[in-house]
N, C-alpha and C. Protein backbone atom coordinates (compact mmCIF):
# COMPACT_ATOMS: atom_id res chain seq x y z
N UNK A 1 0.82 -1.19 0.00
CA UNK A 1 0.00 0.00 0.00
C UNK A 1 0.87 1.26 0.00
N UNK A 2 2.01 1.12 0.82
CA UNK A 2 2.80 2.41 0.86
C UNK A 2 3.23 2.66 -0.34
N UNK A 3 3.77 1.51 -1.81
CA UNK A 3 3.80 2.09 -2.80
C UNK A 3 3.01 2.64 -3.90
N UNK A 4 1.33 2.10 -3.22
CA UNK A 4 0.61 3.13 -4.14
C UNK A 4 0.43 4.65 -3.50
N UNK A 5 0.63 4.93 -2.30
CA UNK A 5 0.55 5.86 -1.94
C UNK A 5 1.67 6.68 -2.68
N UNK A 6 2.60 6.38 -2.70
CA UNK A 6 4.24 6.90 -2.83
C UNK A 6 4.03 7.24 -4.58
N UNK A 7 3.27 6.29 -5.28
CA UNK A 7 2.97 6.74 -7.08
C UNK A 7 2.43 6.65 -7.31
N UNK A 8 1.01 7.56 -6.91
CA UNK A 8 -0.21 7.31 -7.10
C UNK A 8 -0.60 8.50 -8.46
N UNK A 9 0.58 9.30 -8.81
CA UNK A 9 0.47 10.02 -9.66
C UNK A 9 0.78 9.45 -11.40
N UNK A 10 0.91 8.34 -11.07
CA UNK A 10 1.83 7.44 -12.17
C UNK A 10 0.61 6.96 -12.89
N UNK A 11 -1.00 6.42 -11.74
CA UNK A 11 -1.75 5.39 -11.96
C UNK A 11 -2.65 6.11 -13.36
N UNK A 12 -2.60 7.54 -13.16
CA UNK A 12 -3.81 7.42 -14.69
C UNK A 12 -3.17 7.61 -15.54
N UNK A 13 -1.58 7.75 -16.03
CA UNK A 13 -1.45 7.38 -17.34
C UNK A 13 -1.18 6.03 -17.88
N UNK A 14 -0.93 5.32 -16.63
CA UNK A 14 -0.84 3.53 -16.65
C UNK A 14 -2.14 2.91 -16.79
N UNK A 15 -3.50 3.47 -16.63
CA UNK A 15 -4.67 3.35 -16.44
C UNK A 15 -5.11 3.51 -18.43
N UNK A 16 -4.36 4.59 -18.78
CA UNK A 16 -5.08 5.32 -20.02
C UNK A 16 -3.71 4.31 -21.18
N UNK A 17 -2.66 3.78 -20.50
CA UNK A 17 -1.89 2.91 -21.48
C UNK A 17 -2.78 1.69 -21.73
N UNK A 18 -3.08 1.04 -20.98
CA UNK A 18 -4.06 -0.07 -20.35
C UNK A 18 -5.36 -0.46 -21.39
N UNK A 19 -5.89 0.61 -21.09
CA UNK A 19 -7.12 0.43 -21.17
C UNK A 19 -6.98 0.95 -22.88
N UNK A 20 -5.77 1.22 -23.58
CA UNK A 20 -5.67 1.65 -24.66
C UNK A 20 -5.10 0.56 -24.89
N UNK A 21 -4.01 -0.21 -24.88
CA UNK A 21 -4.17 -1.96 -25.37
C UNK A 21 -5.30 -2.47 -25.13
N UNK A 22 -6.22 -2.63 -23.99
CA UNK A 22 -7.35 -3.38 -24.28
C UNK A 22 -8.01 -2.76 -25.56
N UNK A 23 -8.13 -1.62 -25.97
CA UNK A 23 -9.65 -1.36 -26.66
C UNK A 23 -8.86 -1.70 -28.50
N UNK A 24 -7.73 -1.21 -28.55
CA UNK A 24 -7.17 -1.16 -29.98
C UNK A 24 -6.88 -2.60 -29.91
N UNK A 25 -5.98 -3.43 -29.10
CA UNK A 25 -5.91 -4.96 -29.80
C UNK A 25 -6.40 -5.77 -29.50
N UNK A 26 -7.16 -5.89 -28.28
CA UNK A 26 -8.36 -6.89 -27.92
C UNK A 26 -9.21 -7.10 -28.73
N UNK A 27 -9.88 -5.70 -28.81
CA UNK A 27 -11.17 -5.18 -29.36
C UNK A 27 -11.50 -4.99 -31.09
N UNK A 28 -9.88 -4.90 -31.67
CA UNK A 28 -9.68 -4.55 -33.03
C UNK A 28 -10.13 -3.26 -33.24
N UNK A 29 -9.94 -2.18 -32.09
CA UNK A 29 -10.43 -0.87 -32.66
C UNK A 29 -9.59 -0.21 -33.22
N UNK A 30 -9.49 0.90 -34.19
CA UNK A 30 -8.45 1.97 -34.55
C UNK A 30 -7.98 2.96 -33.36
N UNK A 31 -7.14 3.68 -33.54
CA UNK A 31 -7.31 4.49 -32.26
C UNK A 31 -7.26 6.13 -33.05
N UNK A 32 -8.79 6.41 -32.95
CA UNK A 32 -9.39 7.28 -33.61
C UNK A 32 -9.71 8.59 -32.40
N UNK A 33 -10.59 9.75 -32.49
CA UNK A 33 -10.77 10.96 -31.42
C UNK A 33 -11.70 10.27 -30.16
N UNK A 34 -12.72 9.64 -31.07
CA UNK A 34 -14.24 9.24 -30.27
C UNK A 34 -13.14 7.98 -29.14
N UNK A 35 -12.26 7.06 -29.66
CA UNK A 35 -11.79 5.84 -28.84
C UNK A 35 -10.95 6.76 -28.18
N UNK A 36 -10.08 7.56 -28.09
CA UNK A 36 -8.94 7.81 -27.22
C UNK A 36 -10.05 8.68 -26.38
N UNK A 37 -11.44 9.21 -26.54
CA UNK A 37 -11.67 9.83 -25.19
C UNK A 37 -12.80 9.35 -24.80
N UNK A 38 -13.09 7.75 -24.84
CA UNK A 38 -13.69 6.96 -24.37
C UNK A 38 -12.19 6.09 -23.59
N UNK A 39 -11.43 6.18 -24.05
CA UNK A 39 -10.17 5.21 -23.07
C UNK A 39 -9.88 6.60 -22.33
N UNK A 40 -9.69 7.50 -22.64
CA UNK A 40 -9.14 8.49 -20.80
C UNK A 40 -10.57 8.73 -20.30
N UNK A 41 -12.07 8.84 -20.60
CA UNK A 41 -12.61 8.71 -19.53
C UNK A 41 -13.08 7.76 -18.80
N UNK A 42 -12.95 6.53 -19.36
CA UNK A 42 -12.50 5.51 -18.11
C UNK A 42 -11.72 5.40 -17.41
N UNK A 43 -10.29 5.61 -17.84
CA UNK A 43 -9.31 6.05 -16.89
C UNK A 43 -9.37 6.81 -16.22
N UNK A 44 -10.03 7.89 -16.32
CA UNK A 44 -10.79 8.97 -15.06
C UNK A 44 -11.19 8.43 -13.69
N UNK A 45 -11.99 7.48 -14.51
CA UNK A 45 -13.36 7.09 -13.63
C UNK A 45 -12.74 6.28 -12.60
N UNK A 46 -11.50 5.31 -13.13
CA UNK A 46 -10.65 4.33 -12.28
C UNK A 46 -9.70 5.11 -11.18
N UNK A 47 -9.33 6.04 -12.16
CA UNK A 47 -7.76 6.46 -11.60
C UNK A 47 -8.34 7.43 -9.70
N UNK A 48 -7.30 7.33 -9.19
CA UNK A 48 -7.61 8.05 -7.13
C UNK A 48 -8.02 9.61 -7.74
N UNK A 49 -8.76 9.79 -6.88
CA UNK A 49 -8.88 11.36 -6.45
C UNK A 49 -8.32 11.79 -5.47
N UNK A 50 -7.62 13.09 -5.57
CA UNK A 50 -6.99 13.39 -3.99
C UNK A 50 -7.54 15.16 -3.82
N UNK A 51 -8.30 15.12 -2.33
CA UNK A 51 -8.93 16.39 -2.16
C UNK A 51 -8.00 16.45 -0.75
N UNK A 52 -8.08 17.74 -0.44
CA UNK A 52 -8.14 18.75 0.57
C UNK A 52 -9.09 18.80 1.59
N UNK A 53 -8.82 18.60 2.30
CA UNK A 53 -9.60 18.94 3.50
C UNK A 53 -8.78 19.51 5.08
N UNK A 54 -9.49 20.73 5.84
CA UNK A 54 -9.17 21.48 6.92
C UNK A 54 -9.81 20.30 7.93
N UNK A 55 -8.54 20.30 9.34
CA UNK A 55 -8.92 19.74 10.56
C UNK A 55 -8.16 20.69 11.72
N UNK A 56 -7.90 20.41 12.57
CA UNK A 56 -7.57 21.12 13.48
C UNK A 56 -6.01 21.44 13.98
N UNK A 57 -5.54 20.07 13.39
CA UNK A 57 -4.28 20.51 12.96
C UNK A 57 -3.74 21.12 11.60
N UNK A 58 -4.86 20.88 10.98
CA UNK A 58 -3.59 21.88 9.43
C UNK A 58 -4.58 21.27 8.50
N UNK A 59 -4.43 21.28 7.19
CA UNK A 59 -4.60 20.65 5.86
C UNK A 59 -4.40 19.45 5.43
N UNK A 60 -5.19 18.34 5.59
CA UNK A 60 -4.57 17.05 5.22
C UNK A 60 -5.04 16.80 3.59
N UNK A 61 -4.36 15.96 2.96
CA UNK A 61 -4.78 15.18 2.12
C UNK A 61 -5.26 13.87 2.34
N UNK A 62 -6.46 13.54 1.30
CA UNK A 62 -7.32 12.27 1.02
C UNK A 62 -6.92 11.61 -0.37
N UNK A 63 -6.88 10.58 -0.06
CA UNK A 63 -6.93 9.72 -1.60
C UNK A 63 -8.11 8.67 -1.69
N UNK A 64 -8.46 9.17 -2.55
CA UNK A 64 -9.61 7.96 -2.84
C UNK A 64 -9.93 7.18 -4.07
N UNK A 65 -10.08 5.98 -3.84
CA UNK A 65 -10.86 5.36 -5.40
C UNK A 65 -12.14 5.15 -5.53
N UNK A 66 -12.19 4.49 -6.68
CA UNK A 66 -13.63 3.92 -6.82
C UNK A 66 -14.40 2.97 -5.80
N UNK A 67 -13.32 1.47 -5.67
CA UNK A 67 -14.05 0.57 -5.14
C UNK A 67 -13.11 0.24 -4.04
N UNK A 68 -12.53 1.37 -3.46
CA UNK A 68 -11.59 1.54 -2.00
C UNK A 68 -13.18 1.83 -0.85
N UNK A 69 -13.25 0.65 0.02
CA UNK A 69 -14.22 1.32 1.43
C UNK A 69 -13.73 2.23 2.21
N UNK A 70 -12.06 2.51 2.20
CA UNK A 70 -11.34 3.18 3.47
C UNK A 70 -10.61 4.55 2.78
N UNK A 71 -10.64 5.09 2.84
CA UNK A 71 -10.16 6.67 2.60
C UNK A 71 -8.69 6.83 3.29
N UNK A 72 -7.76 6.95 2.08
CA UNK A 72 -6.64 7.20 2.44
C UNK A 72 -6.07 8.49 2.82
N UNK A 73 -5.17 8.79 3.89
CA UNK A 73 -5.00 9.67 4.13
C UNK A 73 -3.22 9.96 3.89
N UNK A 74 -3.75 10.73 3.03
CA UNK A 74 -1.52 11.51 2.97
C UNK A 74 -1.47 12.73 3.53
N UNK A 75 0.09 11.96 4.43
CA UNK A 75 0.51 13.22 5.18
C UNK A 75 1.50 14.04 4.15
């Protein structure tokens, strides 16, 4: 876990490589305007979000995914 925390900035263009071999050679698609922004907005949809939020000590960061139950927290 500490190394997704540590490159979690890495995951949506590894997400948008991915999911761009699945759709062009799995699928036999071209990789045309309509397919490359149907493959990054799935990769969107997969890849962590990281928000901001105020507590009482300071500014923390959150990371979150899709199908994560527990909310990560970076210090």
């Amino acid at each position: 876990m500490k190394l997704f925390i540590k490159y979690h900035f890495f995951i949506f263009p590894a997400l948008v490589a991915l999911i761009g071999v699945i759709i062009y050679y799995v699928f036999g698609y071209k990789p045309t305007t309509t397919t490359i922004l149907i493959n990054m907005g799935i990769a969107y949809i997969f890849a962590p979000k990281i928000t901001s939020f105020e507590t009482q000590t300071g500014t923390k960061n959150q990371l979150k995914r899709l199908f994560f139950k527990k909310v990560i927290i970076l210090d």
